[in-house]
N, C-alpha and C. Protein backbone atom coordinates (compact mmCIF):
# COMPACT_ATOMS: atom_id res chain seq x y z
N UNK A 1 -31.32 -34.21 -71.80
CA UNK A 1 -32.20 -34.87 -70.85
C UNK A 1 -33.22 -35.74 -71.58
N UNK A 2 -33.68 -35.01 -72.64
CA UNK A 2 -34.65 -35.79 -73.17
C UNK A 2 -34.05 -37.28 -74.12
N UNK A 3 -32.90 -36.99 -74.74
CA UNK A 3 -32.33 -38.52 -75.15
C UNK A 3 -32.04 -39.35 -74.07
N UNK A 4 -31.80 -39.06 -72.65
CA UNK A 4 -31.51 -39.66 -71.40
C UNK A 4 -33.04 -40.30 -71.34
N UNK A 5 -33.89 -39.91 -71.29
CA UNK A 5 -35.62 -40.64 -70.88
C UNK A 5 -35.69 -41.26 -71.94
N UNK A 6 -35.48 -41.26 -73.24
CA UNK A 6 -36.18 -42.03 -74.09
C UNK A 6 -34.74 -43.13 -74.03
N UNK A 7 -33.74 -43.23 -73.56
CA UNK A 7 -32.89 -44.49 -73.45
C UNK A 7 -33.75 -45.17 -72.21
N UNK A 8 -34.17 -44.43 -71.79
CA UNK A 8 -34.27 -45.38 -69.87
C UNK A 8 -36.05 -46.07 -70.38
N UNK A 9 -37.03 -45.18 -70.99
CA UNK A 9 -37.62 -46.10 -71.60
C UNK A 9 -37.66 -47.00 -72.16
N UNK A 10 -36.63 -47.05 -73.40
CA UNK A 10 -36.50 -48.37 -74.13
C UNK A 10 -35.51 -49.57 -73.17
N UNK A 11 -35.09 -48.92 -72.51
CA UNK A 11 -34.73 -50.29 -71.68
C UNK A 11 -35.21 -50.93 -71.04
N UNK A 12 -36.55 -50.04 -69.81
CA UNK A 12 -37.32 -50.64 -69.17
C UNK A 12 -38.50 -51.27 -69.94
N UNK A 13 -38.59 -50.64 -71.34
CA UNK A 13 -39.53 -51.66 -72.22
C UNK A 13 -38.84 -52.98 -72.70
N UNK A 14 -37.40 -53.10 -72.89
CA UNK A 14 -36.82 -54.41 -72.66
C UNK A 14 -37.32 -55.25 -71.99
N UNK A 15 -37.07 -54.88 -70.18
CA UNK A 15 -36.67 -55.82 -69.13
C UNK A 15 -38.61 -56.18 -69.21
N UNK A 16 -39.25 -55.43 -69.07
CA UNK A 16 -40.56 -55.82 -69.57
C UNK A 16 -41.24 -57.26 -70.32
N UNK A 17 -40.26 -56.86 -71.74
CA UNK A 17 -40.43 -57.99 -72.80
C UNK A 17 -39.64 -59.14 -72.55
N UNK A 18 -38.50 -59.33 -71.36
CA UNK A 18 -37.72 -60.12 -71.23
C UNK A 18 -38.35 -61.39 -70.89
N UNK A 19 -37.82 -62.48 -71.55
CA UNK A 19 -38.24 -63.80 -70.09
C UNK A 19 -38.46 -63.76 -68.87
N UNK A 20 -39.37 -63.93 -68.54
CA UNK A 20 -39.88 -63.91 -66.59
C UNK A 20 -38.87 -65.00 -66.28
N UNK A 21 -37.80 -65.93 -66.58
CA UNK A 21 -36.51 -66.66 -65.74
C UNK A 21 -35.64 -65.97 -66.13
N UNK A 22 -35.41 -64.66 -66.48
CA UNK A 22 -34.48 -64.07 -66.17
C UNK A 22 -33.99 -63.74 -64.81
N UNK A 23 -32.89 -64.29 -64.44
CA UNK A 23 -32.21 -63.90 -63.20
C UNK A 23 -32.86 -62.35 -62.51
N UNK A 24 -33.58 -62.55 -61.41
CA UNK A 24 -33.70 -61.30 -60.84
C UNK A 24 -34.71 -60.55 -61.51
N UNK A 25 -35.27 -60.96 -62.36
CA UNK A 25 -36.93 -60.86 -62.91
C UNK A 25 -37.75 -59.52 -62.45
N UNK A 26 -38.02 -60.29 -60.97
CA UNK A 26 -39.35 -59.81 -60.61
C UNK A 26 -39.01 -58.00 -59.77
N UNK A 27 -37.52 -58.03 -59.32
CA UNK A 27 -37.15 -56.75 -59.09
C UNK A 27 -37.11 -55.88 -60.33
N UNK A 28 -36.49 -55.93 -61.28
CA UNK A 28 -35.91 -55.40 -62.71
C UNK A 28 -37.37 -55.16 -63.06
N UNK A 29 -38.59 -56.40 -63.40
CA UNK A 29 -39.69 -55.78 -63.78
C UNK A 29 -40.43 -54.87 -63.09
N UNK A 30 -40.34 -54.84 -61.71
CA UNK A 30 -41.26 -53.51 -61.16
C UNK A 30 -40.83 -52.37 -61.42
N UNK A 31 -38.87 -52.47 -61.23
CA UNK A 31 -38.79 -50.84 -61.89
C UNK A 31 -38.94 -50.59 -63.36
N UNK A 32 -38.93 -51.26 -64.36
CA UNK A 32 -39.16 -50.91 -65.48
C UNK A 32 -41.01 -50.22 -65.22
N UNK A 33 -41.79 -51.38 -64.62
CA UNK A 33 -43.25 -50.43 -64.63
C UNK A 33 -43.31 -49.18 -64.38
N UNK A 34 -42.68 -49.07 -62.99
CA UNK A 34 -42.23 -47.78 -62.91
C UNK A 34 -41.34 -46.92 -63.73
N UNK A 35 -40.97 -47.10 -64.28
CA UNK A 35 -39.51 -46.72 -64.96
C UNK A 35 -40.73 -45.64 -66.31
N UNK A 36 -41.09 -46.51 -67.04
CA UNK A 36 -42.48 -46.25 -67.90
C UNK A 36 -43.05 -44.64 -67.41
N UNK A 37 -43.50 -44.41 -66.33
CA UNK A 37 -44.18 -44.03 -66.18
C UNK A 37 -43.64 -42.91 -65.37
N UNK A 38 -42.80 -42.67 -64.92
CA UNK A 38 -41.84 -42.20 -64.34
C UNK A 38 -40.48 -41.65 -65.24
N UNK A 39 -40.05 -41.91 -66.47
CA UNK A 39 -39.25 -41.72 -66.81
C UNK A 39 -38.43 -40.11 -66.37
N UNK A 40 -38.95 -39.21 -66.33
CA UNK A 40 -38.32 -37.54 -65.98
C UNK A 40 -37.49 -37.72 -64.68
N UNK A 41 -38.04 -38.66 -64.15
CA UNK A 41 -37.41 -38.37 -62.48
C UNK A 41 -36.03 -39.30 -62.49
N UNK A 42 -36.46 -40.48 -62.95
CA UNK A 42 -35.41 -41.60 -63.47
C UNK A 42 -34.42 -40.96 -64.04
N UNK A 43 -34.55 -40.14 -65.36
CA UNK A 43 -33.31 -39.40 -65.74
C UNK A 43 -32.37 -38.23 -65.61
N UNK A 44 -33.95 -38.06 -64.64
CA UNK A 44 -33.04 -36.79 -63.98
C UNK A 44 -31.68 -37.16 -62.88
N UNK A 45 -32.14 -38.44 -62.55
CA UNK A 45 -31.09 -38.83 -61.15
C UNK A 45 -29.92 -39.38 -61.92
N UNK A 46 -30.24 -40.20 -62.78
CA UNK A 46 -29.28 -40.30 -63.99
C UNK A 46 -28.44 -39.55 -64.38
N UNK A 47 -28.82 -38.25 -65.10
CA UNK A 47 -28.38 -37.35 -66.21
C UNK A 47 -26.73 -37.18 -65.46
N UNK A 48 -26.51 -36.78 -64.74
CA UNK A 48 -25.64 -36.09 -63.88
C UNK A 48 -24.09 -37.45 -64.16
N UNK A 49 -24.50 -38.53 -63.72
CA UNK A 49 -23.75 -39.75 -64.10
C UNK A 49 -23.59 -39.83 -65.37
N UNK A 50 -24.17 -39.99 -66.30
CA UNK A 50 -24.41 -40.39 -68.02
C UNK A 50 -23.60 -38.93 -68.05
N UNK A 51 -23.86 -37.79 -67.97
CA UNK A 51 -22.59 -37.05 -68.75
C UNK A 51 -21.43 -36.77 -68.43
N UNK A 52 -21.07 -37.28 -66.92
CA UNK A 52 -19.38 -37.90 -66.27
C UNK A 52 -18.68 -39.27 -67.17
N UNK A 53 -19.91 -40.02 -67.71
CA UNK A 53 -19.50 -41.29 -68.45
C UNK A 53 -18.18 -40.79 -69.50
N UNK A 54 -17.44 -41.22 -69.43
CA UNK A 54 -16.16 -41.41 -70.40
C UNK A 54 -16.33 -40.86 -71.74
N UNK A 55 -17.67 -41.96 -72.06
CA UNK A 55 -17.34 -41.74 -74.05
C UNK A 55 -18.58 -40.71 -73.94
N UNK A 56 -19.30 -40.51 -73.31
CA UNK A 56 -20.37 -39.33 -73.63
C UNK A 56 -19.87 -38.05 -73.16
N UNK A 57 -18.88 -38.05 -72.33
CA UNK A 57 -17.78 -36.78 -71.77
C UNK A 57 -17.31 -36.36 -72.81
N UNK A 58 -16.58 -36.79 -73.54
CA UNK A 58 -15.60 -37.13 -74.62
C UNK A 58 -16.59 -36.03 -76.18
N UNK A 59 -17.54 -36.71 -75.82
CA UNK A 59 -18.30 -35.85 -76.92
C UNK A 59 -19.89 -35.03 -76.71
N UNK A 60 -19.89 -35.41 -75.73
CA UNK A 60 -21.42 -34.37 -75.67
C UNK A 60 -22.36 -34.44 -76.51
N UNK A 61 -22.54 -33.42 -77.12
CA UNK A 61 -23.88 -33.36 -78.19
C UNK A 61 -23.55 -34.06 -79.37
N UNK A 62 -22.12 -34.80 -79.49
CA UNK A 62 -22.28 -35.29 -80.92
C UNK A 62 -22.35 -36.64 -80.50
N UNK A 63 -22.45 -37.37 -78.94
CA UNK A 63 -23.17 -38.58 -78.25
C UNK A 63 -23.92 -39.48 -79.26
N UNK A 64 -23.36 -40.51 -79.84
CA UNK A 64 -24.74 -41.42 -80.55
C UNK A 64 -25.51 -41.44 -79.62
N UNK A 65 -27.09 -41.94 -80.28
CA UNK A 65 -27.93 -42.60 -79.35
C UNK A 65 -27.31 -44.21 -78.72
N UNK A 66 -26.42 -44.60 -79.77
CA UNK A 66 -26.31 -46.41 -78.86
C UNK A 66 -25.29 -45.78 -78.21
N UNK A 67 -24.84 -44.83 -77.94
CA UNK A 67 -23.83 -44.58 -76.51
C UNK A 67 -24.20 -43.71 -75.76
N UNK A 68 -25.61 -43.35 -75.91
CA UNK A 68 -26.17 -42.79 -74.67
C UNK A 68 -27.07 -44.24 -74.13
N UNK A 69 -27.75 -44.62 -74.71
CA UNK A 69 -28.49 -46.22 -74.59
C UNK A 69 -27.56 -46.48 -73.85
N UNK A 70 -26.40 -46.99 -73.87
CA UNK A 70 -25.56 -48.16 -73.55
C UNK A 70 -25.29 -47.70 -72.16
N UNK A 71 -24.97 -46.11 -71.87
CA UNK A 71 -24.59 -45.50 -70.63
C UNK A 71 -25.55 -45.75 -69.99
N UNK A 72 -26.43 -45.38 -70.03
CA UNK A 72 -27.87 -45.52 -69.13
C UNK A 72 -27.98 -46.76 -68.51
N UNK A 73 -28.23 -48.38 -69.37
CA UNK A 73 -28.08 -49.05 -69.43
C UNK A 73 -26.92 -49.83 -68.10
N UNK A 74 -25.99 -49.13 -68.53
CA UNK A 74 -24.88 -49.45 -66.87
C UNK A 74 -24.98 -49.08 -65.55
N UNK A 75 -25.53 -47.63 -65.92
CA UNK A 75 -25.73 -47.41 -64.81
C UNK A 75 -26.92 -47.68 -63.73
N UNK A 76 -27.77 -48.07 -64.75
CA UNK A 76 -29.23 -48.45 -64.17
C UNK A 76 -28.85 -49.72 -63.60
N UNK A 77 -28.20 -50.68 -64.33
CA UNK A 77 -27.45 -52.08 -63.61
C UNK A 77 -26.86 -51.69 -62.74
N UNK A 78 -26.11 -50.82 -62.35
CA UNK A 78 -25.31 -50.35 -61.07
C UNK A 78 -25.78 -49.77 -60.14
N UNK A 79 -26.19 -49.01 -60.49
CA UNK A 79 -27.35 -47.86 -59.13
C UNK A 79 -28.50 -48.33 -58.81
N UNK A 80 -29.21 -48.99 -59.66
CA UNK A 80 -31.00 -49.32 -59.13
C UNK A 80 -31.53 -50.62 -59.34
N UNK A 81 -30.84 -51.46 -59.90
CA UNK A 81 -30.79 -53.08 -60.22
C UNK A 81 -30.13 -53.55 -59.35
């Protein structure tokens, strides 16, 4: 759980640092504010998806971090973006 929050942080500290003309901007940046500050609840709704994911199924605890990052990452584009 806890590598699940610190991926969903560094992403919403991304979309944060991103260009404000990024396509779809101003939605993506409110949940990252939130996202920040909120992270436990964010991954908790997460967690459940990210360990059905394929390559993090596949291995569990021996999961890199850039393939837990990357899972998160999709699914946050899919479910809440």
């Amino acid at each position: 759980m806890r590598r699940i929050q610190i991926a969903v942080g560094c992403f919403a500290s991304y979309v944060l640092n991103e260009d404000p003309g990024t396509p779809n901007h101003a939605p993506r940046y409110a949940w990252s504010r939130n996202a920040i500050l909120n992270t436990l609840p964010i991954a908790s709704a997460l967690a459940p998806t990210i360990v059905m994911n394929s390559t993090v199924a596949a291995k569990l605890a021996g999961t890199s971090d850039a393939e837990i990052q990357s899972a998160v990452e999709v699914q946050i584009a899919l479910l809440m973006l």
